[in-house]
Protein backbone atom coordinates (compact mmCIF):
# COMPACT_ATOMS: atom_id res chain seq x y z
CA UNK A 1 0.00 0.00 0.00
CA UNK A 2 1.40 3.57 -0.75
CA UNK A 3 1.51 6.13 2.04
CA UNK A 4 2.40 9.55 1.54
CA UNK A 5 4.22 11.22 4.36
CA UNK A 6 6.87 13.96 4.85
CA UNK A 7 10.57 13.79 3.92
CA UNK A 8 13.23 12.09 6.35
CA UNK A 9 16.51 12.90 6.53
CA UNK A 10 16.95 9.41 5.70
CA UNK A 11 15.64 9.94 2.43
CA UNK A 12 18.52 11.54 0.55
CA UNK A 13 19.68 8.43 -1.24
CA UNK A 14 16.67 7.48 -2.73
CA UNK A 15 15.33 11.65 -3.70
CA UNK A 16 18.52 12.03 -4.97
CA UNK A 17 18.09 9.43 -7.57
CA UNK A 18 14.74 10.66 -8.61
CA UNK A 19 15.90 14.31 -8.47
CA UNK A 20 18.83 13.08 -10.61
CA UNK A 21 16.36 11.60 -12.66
CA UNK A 22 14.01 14.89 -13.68
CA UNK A 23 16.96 16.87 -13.89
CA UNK A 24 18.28 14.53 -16.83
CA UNK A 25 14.66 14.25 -18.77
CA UNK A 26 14.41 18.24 -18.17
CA UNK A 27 18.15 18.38 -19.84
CA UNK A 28 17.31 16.13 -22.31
CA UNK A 29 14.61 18.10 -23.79
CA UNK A 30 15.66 21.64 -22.89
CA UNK A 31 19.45 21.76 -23.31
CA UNK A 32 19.37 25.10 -24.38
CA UNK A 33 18.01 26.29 -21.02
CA UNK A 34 19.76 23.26 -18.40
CA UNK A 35 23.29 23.29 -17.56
CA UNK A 36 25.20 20.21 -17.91
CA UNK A 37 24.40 17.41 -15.07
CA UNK A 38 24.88 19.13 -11.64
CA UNK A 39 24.22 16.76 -9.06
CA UNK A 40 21.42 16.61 -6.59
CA UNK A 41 23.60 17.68 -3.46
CA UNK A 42 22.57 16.86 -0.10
CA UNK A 43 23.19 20.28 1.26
CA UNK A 44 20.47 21.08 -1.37
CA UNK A 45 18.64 18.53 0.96
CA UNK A 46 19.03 20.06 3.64
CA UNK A 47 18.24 23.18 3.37
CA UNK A 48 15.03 22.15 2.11
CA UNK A 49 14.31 20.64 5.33
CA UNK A 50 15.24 23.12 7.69
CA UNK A 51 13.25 25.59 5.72
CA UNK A 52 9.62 26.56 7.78
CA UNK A 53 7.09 27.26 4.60
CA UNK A 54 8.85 24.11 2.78
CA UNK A 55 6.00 20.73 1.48
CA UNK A 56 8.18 18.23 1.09
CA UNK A 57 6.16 14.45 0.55
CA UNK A 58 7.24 11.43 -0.72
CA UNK A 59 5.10 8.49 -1.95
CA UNK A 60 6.77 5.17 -0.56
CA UNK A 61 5.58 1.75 -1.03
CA UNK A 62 6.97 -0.42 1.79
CA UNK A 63 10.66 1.48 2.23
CA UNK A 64 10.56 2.26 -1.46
CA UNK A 65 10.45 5.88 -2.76
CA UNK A 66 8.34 6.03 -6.00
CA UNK A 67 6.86 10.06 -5.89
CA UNK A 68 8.19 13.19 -4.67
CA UNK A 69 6.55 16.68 -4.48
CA UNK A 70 8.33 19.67 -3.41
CA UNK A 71 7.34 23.29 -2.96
CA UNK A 72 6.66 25.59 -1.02
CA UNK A 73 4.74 28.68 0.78
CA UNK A 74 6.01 32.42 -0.06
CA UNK A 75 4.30 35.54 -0.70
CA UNK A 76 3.88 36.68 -4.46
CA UNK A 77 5.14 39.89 -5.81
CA UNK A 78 2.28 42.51 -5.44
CA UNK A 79 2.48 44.75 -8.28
CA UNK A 80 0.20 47.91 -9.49
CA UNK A 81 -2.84 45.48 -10.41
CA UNK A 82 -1.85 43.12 -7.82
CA UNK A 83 -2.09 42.90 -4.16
CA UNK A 84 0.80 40.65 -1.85
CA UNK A 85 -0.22 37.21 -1.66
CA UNK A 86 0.58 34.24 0.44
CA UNK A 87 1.07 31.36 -2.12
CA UNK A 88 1.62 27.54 -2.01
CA UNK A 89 3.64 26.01 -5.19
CA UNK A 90 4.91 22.97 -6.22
CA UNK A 91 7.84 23.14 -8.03
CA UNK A 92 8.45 19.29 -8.30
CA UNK A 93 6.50 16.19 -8.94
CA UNK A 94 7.63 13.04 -10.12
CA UNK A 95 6.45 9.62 -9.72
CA UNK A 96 8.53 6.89 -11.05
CA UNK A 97 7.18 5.45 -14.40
CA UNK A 98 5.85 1.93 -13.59
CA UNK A 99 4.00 3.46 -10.90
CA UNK A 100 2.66 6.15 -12.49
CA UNK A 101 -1.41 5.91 -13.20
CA UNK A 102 -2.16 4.90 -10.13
CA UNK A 103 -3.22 8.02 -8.15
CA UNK A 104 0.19 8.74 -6.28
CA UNK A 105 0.61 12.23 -7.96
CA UNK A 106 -3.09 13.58 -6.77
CA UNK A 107 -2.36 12.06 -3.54
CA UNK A 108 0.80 13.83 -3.00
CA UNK A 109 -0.72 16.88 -4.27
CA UNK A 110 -3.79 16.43 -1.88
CA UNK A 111 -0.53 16.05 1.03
CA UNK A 112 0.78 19.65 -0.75
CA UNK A 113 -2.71 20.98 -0.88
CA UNK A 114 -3.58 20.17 2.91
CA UNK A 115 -0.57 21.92 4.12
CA UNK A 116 -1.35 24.96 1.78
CA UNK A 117 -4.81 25.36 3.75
CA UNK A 118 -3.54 24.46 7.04
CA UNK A 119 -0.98 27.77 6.23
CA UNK A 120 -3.73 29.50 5.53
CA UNK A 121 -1.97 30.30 1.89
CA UNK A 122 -4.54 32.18 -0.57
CA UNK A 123 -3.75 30.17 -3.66
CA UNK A 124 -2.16 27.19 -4.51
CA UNK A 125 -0.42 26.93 -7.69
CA UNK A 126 1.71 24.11 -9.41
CA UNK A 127 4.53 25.38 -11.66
CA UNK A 128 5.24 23.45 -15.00
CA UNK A 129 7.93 23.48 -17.25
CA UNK A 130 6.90 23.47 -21.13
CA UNK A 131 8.81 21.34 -23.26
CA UNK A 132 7.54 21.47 -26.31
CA UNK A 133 7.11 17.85 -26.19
């Protein structure tokens, strides 16, 4: 059974792989806008869990990792038209092929969504890459 819960420090091994993982697909397709590999450090890792406003959920099944989703809360620019805004994002979720199809991304965006509400953020937005594929 999959259960979605937050990111361990025990994790890194098995994030990194996936992280490595997006990075390469997103290279793949964009090389014009990726830098050669750079990997996935785990200071990166680190810093994402120390942060307060960070949602950081992982979809395991038994000790296996097979989804991530990252993001978190900040406030948005406010701008002429626009007034300051508390916002949730997602900047990353991946679920690992063979699993994929099965619900795990809505769940872990249900995890990212809860969190979002319980920080009372206005809007919750997921940002996407175009790839032109």
């Amino acid at each position: 059974m999959i259960e979605i819960r937050n990111v361990q420090e025990k994790d890194y091994e098995q994030i990194k792989r996936l992280e490595n993982a997006i990075f390469e697909f997103h290279r793949k397709h964009r090389p014009d806008y990726f830098r050669e590999h750079v990997d996935y450090t785990r200071k990166e890792f680190e810093e994402l869990l120390k942060l307060p406003a960070s949602m950081a959920f992982v979809a395991t099944l038994k000790e296996e990792i097979v989804g991530i989703c990252f993001g978190k809360i900040e406030k948005s620019r406010g701008d002429i038209y626009c007034k300051e805004r508390k916002i949730a994002v997602i900047d990353d979720l991946f679920v690992l092929p063979k699993y994929r199809g099965c619900g795990i991304a809505s769940s872990l965006v249900k995890a990212a969504h809860e969190k979002a509400m319980a920080e009372r953020a206005e809007t919750r937005d997921i940002r996407t890459l175009c790839l032109g594929i």
